[in-house]
N, C-alpha and C. Protein backbone atom coordinates (compact mmCIF):
# COMPACT_ATOMS: atom_id res chain seq x y z
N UNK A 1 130.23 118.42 -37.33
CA UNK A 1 131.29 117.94 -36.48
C UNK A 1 132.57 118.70 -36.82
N UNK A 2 132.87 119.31 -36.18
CA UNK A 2 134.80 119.96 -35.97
C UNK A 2 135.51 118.93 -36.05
N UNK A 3 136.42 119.15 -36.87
CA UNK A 3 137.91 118.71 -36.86
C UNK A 3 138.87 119.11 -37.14
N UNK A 4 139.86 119.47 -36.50
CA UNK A 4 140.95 120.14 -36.15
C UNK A 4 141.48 120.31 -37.14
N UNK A 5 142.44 120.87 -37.63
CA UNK A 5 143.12 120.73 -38.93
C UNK A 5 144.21 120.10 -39.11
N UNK A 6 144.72 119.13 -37.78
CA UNK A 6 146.07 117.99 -38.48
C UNK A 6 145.14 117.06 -38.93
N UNK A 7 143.66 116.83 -38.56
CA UNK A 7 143.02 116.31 -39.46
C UNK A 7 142.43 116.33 -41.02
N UNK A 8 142.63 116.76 -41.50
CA UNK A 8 142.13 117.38 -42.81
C UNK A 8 141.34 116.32 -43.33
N UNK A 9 139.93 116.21 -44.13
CA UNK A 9 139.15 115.64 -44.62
C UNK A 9 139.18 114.93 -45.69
N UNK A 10 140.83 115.22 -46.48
CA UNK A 10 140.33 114.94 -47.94
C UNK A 10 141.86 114.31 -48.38
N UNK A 11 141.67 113.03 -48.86
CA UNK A 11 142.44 112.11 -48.98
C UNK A 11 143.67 112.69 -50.29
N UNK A 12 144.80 113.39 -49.74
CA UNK A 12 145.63 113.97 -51.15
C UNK A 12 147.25 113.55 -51.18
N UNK A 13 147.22 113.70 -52.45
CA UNK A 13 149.05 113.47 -52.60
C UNK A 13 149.50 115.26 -52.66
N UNK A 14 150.50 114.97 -51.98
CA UNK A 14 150.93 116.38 -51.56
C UNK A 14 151.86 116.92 -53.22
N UNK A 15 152.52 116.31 -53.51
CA UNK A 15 153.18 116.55 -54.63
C UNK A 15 153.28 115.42 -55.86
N UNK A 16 153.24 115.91 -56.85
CA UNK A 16 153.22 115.30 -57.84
C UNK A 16 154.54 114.75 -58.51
N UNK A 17 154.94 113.59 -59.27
CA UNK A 17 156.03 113.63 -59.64
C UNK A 17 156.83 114.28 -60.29
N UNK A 18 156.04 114.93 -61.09
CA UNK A 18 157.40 116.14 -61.84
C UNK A 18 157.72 117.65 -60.84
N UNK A 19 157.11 117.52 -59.91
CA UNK A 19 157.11 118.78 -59.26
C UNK A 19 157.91 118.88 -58.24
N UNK A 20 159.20 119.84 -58.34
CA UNK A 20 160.14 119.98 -57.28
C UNK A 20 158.93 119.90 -55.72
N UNK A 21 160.36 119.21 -54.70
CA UNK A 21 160.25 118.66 -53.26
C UNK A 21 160.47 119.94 -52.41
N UNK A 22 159.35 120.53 -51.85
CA UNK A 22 159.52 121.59 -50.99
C UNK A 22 160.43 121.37 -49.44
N UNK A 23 161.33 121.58 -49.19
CA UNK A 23 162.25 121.52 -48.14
C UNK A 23 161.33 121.72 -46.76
N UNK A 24 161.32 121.04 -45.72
CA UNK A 24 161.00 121.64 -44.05
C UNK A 24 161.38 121.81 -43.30
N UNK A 25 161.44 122.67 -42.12
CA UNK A 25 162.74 122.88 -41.47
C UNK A 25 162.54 121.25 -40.59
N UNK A 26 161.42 121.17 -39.78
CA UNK A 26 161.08 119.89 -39.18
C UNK A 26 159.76 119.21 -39.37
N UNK A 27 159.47 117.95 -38.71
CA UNK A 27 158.50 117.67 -38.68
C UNK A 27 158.12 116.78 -37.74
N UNK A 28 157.12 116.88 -36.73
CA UNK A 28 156.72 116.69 -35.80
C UNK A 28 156.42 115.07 -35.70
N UNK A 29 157.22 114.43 -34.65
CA UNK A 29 157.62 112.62 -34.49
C UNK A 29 158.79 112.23 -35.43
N UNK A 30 160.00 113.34 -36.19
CA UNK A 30 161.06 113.04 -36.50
C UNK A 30 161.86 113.79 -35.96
N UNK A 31 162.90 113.16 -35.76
CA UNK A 31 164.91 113.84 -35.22
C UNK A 31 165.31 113.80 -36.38
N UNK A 32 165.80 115.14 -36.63
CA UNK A 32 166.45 115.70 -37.68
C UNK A 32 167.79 116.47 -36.65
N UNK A 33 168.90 116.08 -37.78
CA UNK A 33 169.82 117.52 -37.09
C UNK A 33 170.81 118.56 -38.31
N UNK A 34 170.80 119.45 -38.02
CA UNK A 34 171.02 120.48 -38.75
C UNK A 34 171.95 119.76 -40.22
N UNK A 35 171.33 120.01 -41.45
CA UNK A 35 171.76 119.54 -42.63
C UNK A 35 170.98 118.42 -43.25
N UNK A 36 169.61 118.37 -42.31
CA UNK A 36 169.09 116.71 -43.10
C UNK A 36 168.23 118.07 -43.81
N UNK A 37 167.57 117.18 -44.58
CA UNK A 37 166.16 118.28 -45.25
C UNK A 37 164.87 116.96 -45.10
N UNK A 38 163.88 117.50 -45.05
CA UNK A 38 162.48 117.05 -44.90
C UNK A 38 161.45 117.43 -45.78
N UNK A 39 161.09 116.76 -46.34
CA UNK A 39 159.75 116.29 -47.86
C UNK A 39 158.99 115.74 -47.42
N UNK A 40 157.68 116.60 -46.90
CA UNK A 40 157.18 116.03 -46.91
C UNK A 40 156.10 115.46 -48.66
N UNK A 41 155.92 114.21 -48.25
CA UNK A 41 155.79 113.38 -49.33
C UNK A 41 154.03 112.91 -49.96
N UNK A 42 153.54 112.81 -48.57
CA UNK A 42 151.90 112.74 -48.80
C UNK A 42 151.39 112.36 -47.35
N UNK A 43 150.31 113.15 -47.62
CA UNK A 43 149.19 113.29 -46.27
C UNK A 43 147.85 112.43 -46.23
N UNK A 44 147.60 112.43 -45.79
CA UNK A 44 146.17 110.97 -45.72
C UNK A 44 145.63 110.60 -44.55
N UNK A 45 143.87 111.02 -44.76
CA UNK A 45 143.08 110.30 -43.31
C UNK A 45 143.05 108.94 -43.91
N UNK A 46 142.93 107.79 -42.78
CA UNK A 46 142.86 106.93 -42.64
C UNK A 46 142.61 105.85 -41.65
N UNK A 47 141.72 104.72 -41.78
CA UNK A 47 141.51 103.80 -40.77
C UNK A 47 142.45 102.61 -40.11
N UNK A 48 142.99 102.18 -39.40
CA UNK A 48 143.70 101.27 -39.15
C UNK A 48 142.58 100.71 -37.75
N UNK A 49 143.25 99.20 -37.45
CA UNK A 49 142.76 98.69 -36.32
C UNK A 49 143.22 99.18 -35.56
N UNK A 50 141.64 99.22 -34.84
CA UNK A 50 141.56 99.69 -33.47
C UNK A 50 141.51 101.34 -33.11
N UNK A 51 141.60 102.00 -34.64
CA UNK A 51 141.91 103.83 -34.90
C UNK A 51 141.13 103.67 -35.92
N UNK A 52 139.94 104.53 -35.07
CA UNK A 52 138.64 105.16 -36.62
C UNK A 52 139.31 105.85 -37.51
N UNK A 53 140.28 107.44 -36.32
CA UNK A 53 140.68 108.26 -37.30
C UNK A 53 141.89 108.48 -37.22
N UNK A 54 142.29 108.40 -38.04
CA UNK A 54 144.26 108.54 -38.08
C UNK A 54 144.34 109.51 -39.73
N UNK A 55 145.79 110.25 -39.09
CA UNK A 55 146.33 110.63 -40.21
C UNK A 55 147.29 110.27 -40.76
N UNK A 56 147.74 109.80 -41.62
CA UNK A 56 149.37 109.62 -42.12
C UNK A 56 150.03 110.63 -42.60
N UNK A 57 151.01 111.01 -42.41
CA UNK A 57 152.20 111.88 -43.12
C UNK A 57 153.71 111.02 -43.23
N UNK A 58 153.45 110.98 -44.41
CA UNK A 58 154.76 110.31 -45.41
C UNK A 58 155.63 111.00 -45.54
N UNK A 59 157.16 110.86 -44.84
CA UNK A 59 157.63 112.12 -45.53
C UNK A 59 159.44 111.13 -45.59
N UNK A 60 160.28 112.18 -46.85
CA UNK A 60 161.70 111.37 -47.11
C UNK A 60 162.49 112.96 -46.13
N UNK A 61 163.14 111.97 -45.71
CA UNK A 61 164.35 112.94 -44.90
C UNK A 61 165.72 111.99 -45.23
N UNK A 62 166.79 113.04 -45.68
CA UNK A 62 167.81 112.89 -46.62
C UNK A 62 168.84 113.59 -44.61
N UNK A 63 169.04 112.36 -44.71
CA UNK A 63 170.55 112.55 -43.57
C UNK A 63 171.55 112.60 -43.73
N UNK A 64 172.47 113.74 -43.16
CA UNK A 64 173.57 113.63 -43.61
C UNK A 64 174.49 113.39 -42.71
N UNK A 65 173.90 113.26 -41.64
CA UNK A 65 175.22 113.30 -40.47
C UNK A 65 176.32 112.10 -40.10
N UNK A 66 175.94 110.54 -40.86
CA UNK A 66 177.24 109.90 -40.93
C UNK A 66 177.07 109.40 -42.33
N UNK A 67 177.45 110.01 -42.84
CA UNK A 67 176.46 109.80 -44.57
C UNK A 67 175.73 110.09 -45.21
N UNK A 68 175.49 110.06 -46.04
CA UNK A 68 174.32 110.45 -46.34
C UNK A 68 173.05 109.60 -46.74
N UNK A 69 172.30 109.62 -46.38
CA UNK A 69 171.08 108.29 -46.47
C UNK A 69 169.96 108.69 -46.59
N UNK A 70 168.94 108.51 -47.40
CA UNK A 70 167.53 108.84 -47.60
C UNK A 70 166.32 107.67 -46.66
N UNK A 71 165.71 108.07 -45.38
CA UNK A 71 165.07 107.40 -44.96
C UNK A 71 163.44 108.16 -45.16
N UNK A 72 162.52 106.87 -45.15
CA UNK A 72 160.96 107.04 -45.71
C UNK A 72 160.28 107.12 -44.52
N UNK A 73 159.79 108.05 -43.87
CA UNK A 73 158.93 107.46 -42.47
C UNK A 73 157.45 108.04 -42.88
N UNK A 74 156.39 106.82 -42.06
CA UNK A 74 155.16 106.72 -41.94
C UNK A 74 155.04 107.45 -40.39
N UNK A 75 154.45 108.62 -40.12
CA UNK A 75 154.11 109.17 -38.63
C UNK A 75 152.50 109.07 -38.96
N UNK A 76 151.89 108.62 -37.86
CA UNK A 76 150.52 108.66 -37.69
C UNK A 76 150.15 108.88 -36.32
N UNK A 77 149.25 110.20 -36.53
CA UNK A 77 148.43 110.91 -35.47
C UNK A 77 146.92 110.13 -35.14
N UNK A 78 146.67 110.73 -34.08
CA UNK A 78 145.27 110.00 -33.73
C UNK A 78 144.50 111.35 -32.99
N UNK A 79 143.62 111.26 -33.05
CA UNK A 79 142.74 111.97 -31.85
C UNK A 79 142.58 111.23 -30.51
N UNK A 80 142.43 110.01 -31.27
CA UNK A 80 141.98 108.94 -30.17
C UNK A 80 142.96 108.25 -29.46
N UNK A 81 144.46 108.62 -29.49
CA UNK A 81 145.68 108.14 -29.11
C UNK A 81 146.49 109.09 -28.33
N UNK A 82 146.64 109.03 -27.45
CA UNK A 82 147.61 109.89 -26.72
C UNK A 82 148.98 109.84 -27.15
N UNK A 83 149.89 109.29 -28.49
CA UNK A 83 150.80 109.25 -28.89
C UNK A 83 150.79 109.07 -29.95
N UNK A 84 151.99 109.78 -30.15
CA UNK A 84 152.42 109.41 -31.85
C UNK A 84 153.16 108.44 -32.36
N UNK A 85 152.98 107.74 -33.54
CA UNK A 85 153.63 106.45 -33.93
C UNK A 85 154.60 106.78 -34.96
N UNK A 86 155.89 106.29 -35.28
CA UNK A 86 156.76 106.52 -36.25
C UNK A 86 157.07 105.28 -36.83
N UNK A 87 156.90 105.69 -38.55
CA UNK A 87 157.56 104.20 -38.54
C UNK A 87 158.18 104.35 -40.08
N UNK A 88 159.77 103.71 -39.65
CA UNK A 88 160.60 103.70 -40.69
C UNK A 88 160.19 102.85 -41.77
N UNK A 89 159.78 103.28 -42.97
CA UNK A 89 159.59 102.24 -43.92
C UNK A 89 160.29 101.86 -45.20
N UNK A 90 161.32 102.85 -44.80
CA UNK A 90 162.46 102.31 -46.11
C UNK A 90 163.73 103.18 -45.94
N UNK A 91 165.11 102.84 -46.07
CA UNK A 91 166.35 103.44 -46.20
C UNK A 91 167.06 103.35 -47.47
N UNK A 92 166.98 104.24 -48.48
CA UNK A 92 167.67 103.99 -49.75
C UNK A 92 169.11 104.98 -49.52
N UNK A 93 170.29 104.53 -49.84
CA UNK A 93 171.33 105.26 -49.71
C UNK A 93 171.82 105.86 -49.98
N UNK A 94 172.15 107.12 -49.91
CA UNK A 94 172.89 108.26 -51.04
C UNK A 94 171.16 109.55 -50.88
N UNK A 95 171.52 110.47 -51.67
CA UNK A 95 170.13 111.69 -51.62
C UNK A 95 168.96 111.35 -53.00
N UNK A 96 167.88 110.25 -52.44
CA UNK A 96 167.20 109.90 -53.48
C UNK A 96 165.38 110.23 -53.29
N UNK A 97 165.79 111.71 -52.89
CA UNK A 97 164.08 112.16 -52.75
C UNK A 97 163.04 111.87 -53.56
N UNK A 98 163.68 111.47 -55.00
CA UNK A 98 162.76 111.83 -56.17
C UNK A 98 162.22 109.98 -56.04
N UNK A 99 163.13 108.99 -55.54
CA UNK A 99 162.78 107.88 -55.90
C UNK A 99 161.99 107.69 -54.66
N UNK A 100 162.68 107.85 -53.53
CA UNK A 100 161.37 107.83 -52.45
C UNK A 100 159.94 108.16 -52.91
N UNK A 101 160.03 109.70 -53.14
CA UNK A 101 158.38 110.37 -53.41
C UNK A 101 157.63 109.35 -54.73
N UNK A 102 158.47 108.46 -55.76
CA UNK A 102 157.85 107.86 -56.38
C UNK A 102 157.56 106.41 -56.23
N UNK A 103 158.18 105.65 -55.01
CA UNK A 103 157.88 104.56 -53.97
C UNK A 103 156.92 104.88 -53.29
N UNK A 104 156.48 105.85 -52.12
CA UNK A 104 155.29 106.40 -52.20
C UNK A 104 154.01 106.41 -53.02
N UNK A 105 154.60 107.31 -53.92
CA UNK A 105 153.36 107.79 -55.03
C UNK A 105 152.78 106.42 -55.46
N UNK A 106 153.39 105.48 -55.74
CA UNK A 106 152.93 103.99 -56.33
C UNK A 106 152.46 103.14 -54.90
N UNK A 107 152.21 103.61 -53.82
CA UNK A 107 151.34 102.66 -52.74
C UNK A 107 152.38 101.92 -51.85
N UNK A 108 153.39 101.85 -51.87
CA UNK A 108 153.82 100.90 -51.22
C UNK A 108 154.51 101.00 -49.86
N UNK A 109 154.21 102.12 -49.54
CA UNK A 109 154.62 102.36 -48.19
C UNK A 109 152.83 102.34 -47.01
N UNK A 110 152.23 101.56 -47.77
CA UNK A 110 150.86 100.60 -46.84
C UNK A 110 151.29 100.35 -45.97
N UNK A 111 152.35 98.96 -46.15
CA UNK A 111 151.81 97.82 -45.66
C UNK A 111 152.57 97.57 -44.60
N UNK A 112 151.64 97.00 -43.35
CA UNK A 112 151.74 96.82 -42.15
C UNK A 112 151.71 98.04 -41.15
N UNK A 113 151.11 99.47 -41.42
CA UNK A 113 151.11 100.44 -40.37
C UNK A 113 150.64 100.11 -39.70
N UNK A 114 150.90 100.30 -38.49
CA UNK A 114 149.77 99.90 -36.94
C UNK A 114 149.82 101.45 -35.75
N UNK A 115 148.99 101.40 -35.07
CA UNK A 115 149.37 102.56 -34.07
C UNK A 115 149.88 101.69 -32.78
């Protein structure tokens, strides 16, 4: 069976905690505008109701445009969905990539995804 490659097969944390946050220019189901930066944070197939196959991408984007604010978003793709889902799962204030990616890393950006 083929699967595309925003699917990827194999359940991983993209970065580790001691390991500097690679910058992106964007990322596809977020508004960014010139000066935020994007981490992504961790990638993951996964099942939710009603979606055999979904992917998650976790990622912290550090805004700066009336402040500066670190928001956590959950985007999940589908094959089986004609849309993409976004979902804000945390706003810590000030540039706190390292504590995001380790809110993450410890599970807790689960609970309650839906498509």
């Amino acid at each position: 069976m083929h699967i595309p490659a925003a699917f990827p097969q194999a359940v991983a944390a993209i970065s580790q905690p001691e390991e500097p946050l690679a910058v992106l220019e964007m990322a596809p189901g977020l508004t960014t505008h010139p000066g935020d930066a994007v981490h992504l944070l961790r990638e993951e197939r996964m099942a939710l109701a009603g979606v055999a196959d979904c992917v998650a991408r976790t990622y912290a984007v550090i805004h700066r445009r009336h402040g500066t604010y670190t928001h956590i978003y959950t985007v999940l793709d589908s094959r089986d969905q004609d849309r993409r889902v976004t979902h804000l799962r945390r706003v810590l204030e000030g540039e706190r990539a390292a504590e995001a990616r380790a809110w993450v890393l410890a599970g807790r950006h689960y609970a309650r995804l839906a498509f």
